[in-house]
PDB file of N, CA and C in Angstrom:
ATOM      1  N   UNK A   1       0.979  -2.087  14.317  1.00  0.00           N
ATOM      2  CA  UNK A   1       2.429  -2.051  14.331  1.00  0.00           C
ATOM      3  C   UNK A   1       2.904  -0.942  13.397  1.00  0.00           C
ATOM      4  N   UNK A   2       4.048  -0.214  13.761  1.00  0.00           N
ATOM      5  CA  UNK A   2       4.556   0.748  12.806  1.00  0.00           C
ATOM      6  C   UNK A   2       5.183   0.570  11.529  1.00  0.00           C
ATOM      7  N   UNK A   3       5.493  -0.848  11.609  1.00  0.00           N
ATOM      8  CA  UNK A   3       6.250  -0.804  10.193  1.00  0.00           C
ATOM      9  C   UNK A   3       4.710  -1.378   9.371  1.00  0.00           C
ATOM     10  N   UNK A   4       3.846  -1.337   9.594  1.00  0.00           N
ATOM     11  CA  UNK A   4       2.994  -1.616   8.658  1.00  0.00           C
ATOM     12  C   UNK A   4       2.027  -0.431   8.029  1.00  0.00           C
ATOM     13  N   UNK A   5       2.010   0.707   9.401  1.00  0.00           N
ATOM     14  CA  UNK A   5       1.410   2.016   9.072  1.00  0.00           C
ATOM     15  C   UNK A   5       2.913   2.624   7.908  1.00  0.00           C
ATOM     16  N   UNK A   6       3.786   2.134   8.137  1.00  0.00           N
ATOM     17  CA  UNK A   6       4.623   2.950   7.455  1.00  0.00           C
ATOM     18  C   UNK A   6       5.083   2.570   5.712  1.00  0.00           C
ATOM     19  N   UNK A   7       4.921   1.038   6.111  1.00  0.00           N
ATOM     20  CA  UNK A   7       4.826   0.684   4.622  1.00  0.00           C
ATOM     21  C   UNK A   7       3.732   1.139   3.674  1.00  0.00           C
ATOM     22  N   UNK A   8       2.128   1.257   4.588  1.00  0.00           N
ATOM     23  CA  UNK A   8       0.755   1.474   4.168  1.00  0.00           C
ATOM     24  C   UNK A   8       0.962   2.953   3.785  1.00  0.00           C
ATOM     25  N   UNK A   9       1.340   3.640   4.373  1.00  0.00           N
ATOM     26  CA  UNK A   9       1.345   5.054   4.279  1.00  0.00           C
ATOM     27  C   UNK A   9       2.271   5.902   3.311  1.00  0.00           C
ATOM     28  N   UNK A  10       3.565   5.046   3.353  1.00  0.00           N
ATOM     29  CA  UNK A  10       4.572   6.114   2.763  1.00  0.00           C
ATOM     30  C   UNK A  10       4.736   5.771   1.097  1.00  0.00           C
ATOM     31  N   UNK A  11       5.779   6.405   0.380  1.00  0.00           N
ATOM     32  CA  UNK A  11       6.126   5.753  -1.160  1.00  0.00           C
ATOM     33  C   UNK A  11       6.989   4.626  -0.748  1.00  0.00           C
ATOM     34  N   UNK A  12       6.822   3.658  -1.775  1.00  0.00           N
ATOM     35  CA  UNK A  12       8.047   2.523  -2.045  1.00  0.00           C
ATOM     36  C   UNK A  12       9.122   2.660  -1.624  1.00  0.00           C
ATOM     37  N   UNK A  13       9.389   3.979  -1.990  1.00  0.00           N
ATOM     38  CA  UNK A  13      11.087   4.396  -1.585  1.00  0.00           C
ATOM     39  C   UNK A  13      11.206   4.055  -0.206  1.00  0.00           C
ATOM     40  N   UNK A  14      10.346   4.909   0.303  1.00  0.00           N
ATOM     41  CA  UNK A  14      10.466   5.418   1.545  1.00  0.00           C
ATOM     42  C   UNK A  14       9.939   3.977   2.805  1.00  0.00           C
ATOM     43  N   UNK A  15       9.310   3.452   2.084  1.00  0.00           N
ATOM     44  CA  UNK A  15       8.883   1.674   2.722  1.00  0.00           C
ATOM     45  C   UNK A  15      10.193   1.266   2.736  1.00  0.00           C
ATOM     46  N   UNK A  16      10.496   0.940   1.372  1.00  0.00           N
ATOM     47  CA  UNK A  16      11.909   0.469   1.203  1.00  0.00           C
ATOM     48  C   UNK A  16      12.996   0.747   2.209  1.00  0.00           C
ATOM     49  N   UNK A  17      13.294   1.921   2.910  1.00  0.00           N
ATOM     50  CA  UNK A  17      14.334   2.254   3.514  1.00  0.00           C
ATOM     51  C   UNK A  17      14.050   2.326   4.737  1.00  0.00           C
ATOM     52  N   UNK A  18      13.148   1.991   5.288  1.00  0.00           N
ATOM     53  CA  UNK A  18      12.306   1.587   6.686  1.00  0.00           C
ATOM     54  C   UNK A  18      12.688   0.161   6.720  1.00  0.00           C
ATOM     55  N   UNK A  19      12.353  -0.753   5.248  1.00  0.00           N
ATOM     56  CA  UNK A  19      12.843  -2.334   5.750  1.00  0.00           C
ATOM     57  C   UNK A  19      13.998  -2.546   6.298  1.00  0.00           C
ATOM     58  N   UNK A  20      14.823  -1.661   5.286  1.00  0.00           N
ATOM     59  CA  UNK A  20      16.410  -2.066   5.196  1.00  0.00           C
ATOM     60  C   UNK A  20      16.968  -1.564   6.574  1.00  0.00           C
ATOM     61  N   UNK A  21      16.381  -0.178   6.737  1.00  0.00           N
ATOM     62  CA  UNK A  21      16.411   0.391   8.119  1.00  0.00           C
ATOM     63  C   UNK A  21      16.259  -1.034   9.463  1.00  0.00           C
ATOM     64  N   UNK A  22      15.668  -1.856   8.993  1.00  0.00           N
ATOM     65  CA  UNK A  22      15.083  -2.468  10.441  1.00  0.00           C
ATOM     66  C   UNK A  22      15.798  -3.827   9.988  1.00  0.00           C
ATOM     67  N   UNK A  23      16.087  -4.114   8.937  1.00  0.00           N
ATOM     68  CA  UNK A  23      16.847  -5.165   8.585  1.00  0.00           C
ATOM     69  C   UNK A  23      18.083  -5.274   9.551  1.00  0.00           C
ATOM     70  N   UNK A  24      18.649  -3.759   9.965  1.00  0.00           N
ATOM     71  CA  UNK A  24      19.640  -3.709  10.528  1.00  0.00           C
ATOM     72  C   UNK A  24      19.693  -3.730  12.071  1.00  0.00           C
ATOM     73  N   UNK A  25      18.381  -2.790  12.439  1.00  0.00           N
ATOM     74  CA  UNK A  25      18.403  -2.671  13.999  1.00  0.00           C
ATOM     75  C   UNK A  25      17.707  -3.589  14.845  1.00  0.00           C
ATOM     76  N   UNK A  26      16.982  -4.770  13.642  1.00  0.00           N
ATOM     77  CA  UNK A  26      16.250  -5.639  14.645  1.00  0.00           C
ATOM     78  C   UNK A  26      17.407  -6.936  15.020  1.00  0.00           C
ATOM     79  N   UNK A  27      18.018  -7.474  14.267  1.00  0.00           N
ATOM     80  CA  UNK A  27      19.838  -8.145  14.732  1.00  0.00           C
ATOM     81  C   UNK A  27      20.531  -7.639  15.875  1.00  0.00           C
ATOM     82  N   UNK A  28      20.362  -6.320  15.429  1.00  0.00           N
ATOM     83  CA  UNK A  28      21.739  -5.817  16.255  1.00  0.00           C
ATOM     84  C   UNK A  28      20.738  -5.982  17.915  1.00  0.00           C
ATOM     85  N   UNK A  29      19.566  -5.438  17.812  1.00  0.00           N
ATOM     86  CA  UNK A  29      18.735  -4.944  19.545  1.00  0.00           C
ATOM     87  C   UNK A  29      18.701  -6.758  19.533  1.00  0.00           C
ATOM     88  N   UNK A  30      17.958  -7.441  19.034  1.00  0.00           N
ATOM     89  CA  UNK A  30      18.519  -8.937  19.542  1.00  0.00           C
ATOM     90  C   UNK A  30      19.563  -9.510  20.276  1.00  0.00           C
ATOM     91  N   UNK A  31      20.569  -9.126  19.033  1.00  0.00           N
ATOM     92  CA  UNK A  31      21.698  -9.722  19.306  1.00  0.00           C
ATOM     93  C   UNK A  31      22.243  -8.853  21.236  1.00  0.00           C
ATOM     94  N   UNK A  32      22.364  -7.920  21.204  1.00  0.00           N
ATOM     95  CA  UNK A  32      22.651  -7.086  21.900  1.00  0.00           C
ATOM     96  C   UNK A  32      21.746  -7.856  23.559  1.00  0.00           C
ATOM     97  N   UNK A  33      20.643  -7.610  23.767  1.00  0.00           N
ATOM     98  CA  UNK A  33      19.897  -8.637  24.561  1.00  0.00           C
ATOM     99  C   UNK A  33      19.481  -9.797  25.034  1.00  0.00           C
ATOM    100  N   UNK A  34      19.675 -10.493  23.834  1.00  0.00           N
ATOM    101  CA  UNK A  34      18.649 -12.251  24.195  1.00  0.00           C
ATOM    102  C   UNK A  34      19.652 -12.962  22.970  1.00  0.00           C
ATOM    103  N   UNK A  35      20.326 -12.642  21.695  1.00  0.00           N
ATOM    104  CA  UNK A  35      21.504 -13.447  21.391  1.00  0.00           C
ATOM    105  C   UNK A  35      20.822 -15.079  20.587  1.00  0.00           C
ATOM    106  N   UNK A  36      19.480 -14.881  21.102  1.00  0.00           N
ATOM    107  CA  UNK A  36      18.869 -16.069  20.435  1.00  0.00           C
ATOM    108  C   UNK A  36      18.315 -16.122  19.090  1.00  0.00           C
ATOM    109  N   UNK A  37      18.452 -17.176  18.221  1.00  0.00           N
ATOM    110  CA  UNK A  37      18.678 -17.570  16.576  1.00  0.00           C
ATOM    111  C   UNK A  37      16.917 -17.559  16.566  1.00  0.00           C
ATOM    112  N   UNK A  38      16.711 -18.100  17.566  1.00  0.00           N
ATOM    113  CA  UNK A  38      14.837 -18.271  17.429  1.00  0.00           C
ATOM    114  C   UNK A  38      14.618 -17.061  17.420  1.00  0.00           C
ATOM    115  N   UNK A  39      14.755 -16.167  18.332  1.00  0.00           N
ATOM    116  CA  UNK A  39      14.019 -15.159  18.510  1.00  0.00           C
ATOM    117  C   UNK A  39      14.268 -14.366  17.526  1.00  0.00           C
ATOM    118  N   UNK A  40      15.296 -14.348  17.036  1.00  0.00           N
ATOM    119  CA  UNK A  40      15.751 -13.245  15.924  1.00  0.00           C
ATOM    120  C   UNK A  40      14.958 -13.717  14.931  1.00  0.00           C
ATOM    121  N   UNK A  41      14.849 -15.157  14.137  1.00  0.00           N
ATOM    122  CA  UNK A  41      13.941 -15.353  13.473  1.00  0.00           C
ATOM    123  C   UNK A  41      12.581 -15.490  13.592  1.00  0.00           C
ATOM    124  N   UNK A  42      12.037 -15.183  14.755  1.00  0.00           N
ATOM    125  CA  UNK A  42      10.536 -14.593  14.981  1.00  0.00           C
ATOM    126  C   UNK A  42      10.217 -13.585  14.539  1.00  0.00           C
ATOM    127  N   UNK A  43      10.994 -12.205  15.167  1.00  0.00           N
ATOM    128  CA  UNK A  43      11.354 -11.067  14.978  1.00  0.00           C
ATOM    129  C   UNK A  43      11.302 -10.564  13.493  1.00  0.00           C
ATOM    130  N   UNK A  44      12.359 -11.129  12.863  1.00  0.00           N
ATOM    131  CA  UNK A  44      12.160 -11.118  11.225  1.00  0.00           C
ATOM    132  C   UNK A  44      10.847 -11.616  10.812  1.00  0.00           C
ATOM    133  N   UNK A  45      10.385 -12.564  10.989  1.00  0.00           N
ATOM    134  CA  UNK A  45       8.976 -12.879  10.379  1.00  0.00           C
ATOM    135  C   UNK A  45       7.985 -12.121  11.109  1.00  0.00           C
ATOM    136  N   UNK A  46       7.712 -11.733  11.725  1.00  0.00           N
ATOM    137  CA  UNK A  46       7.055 -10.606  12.114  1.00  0.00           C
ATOM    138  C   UNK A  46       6.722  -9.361  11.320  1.00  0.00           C
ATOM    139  N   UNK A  47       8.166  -9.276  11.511  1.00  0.00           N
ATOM    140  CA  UNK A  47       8.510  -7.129  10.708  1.00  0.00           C
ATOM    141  C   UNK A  47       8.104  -7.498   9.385  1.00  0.00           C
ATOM    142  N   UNK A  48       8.582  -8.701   8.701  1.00  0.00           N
ATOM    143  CA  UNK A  48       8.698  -9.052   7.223  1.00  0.00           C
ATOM    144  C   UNK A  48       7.031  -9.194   7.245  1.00  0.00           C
ATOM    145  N   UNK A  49       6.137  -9.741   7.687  1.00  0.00           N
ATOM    146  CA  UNK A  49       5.329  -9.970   7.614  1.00  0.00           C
ATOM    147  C   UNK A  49       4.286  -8.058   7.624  1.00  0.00           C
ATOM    148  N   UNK A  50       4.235  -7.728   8.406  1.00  0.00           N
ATOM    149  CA  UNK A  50       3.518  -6.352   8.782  1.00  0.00           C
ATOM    150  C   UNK A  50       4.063  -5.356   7.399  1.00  0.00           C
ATOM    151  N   UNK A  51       5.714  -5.629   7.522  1.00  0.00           N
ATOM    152  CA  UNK A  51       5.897  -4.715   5.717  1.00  0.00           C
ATOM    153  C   UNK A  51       5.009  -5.176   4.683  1.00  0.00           C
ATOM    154  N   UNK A  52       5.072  -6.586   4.450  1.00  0.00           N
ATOM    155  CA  UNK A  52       4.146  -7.207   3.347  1.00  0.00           C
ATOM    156  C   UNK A  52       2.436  -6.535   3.075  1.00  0.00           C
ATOM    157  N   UNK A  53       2.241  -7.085   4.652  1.00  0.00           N
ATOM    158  CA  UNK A  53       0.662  -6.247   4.654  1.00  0.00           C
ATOM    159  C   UNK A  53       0.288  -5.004   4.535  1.00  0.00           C
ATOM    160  N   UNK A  54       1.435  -4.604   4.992  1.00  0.00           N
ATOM    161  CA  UNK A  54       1.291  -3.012   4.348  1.00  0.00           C
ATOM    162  C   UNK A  54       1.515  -2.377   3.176  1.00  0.00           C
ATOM    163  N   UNK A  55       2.735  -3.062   2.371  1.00  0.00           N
ATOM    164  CA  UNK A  55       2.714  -2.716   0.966  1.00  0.00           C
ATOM    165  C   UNK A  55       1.144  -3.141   0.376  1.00  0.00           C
ATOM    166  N   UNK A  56       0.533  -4.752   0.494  1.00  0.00           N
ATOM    167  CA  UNK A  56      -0.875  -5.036   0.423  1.00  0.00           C
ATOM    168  C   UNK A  56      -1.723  -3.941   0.208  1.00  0.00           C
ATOM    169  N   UNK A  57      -1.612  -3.431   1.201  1.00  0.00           N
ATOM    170  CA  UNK A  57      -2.935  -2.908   2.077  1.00  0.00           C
ATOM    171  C   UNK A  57      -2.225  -1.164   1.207  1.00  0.00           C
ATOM    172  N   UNK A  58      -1.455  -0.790   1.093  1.00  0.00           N
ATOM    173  CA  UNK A  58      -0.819   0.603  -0.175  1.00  0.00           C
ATOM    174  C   UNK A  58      -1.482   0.077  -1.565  1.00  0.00           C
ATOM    175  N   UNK A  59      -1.279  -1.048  -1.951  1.00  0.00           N
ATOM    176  CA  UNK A  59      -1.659  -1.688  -3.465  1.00  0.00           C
ATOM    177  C   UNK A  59      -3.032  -1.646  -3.347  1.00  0.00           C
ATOM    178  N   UNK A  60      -4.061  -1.965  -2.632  1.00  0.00           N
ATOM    179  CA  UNK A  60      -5.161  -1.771  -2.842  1.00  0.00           C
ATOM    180  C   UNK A  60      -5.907  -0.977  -2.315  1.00  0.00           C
ATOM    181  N   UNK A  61      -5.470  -0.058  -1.795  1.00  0.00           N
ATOM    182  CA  UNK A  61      -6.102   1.277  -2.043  1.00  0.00           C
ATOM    183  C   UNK A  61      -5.456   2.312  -3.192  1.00  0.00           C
ATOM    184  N   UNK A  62      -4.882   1.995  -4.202  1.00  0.00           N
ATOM    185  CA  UNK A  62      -4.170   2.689  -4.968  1.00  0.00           C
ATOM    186  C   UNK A  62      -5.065   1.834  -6.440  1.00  0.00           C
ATOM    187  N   UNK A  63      -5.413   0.499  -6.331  1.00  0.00           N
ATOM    188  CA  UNK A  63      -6.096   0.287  -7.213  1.00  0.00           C
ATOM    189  C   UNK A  63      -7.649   0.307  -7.082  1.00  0.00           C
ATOM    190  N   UNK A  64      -8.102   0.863  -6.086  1.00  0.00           N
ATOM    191  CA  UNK A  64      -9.425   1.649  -5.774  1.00  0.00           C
ATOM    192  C   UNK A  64      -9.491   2.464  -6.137  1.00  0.00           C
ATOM    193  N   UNK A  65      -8.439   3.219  -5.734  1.00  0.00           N
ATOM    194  CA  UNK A  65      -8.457   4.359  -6.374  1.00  0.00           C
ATOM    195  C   UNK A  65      -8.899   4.757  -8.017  1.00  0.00           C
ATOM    196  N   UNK A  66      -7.816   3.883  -8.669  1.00  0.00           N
ATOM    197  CA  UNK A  66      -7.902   3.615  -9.845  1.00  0.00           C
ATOM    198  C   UNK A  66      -9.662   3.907 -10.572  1.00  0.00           C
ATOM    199  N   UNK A  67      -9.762   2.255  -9.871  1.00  0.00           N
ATOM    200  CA  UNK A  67     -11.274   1.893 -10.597  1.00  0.00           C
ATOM    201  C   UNK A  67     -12.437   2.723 -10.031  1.00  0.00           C
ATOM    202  N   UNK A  68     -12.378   3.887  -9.104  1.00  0.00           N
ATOM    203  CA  UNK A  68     -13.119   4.959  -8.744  1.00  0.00           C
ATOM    204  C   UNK A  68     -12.855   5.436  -9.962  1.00  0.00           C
ATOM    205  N   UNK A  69     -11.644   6.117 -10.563  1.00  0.00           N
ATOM    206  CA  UNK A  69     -11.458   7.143 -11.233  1.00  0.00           C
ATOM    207  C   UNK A  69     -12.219   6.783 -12.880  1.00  0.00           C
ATOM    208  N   UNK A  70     -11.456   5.277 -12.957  1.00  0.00           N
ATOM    209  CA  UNK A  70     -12.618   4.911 -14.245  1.00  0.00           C
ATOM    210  C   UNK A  70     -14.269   4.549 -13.896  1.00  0.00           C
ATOM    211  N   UNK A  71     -14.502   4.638 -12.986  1.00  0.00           N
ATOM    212  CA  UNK A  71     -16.122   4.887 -12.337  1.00  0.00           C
ATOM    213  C   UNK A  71     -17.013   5.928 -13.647  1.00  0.00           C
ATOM    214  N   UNK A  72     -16.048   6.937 -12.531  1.00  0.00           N
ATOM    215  CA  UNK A  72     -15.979   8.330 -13.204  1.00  0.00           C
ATOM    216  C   UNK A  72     -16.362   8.947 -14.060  1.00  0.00           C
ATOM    217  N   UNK A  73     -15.278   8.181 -14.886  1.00  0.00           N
ATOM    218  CA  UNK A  73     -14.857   8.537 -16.159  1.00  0.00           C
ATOM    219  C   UNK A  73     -15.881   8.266 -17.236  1.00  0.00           C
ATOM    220  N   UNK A  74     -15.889   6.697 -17.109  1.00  0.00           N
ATOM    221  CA  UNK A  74     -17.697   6.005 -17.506  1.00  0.00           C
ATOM    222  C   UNK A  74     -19.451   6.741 -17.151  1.00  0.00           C
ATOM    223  N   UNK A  75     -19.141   7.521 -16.075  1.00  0.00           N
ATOM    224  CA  UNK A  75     -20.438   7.952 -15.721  1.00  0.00           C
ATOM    225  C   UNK A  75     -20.464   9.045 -16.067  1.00  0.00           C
ATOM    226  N   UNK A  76     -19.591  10.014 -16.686  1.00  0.00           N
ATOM    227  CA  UNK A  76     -18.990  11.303 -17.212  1.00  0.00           C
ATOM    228  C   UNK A  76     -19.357  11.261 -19.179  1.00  0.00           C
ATOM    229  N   UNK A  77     -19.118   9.774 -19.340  1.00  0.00           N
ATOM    230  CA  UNK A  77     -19.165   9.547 -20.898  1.00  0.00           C
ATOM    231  C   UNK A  77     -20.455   9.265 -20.958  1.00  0.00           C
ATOM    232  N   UNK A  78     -21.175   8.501 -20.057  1.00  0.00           N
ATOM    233  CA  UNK A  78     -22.596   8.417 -20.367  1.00  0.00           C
ATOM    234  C   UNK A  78     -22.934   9.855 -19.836  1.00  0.00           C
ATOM    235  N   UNK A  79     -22.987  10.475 -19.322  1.00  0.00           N
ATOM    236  CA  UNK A  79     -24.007  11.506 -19.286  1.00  0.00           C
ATOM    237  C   UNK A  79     -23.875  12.717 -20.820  1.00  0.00           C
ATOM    238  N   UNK A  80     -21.894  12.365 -21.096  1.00  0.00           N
ATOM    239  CA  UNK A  80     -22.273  13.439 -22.131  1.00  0.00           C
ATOM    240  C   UNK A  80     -23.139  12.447 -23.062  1.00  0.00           C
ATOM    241  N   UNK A  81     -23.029  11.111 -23.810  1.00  0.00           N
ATOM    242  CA  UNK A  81     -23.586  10.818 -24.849  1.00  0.00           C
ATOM    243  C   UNK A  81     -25.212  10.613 -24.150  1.00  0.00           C
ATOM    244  N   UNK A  82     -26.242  10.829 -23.390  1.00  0.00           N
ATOM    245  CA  UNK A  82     -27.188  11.114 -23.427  1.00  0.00           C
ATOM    246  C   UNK A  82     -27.755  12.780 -23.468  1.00  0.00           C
ATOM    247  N   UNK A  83     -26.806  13.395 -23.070  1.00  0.00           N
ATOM    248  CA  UNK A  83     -27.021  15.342 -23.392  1.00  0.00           C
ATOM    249  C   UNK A  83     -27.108  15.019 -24.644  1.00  0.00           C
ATOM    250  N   UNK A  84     -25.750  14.500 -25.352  1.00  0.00           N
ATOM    251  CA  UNK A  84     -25.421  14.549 -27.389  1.00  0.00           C
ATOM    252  C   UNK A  84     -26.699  14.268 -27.759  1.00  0.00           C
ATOM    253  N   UNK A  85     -27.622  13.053 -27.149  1.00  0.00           N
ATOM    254  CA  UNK A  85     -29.012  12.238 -27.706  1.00  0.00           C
ATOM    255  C   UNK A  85     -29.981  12.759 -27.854  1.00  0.00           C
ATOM    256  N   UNK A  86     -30.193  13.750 -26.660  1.00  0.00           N
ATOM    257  CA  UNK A  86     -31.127  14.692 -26.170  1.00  0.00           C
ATOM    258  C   UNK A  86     -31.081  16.183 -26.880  1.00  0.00           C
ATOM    259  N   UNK A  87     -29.823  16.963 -27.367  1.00  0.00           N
ATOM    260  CA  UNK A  87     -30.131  17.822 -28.062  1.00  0.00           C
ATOM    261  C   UNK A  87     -30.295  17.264 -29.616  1.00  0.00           C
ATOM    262  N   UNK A  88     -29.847  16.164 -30.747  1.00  0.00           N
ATOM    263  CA  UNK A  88     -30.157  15.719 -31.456  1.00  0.00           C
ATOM    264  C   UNK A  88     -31.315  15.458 -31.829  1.00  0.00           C
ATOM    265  N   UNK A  89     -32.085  14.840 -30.542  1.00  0.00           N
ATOM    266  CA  UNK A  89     -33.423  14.459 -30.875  1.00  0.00           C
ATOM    267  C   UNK A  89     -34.203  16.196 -30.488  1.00  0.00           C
ATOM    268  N   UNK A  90     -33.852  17.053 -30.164  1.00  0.00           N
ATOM    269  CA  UNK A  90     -34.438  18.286 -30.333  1.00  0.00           C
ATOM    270  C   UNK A  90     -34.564  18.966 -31.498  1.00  0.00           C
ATOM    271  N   UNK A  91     -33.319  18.328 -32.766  1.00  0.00           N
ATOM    272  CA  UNK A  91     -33.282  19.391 -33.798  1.00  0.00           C
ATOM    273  C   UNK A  91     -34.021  18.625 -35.021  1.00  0.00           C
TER     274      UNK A  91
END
């Protein structure tokens, strides 16, 4: 679904104004067609639902990201403090 590639994909902001965006046009194309209270509240739990998973699914690849970077960072500090060990124990 698109509002979930779009929540997954874009900034907050820009998620953000896609909800509010659809907050508006999924009422009105309802209302406009079928007029029904059920369906409109399907509809909403739906969209609401796919935004959710997609902000989700943005949050954890952003904190992968993260704990890659302190991976990193850790495997960067051990290699210098075994070089530091290794020319020490040379002199």
């Amino acid at each position: 679904m698109i509002v979930h590639t779009v929540a997954a994909q874009s900034s907050a902001r820009k998620g953000l104004a896609t909800g509010l965006l659809l907050l508006v046009a999924v009422p009105v194309g309802l209302w406009l067609n079928s007029r029904s209270p059920g369906e409109l509240t399907c509809s909403f739990s739906v969209f609401a639902a796919a935004y959710v998973f997609g902000r989700l699914t943005d949050a954890r690849r952003r904190d992968r990201r993260v704990e890659a970077e302190r991976a990193a960072a850790r495997e960067r500090a051990r290699i210098a403090r075994e070089m530091h060990d290794i020319r020490k124990a040379r002199t």
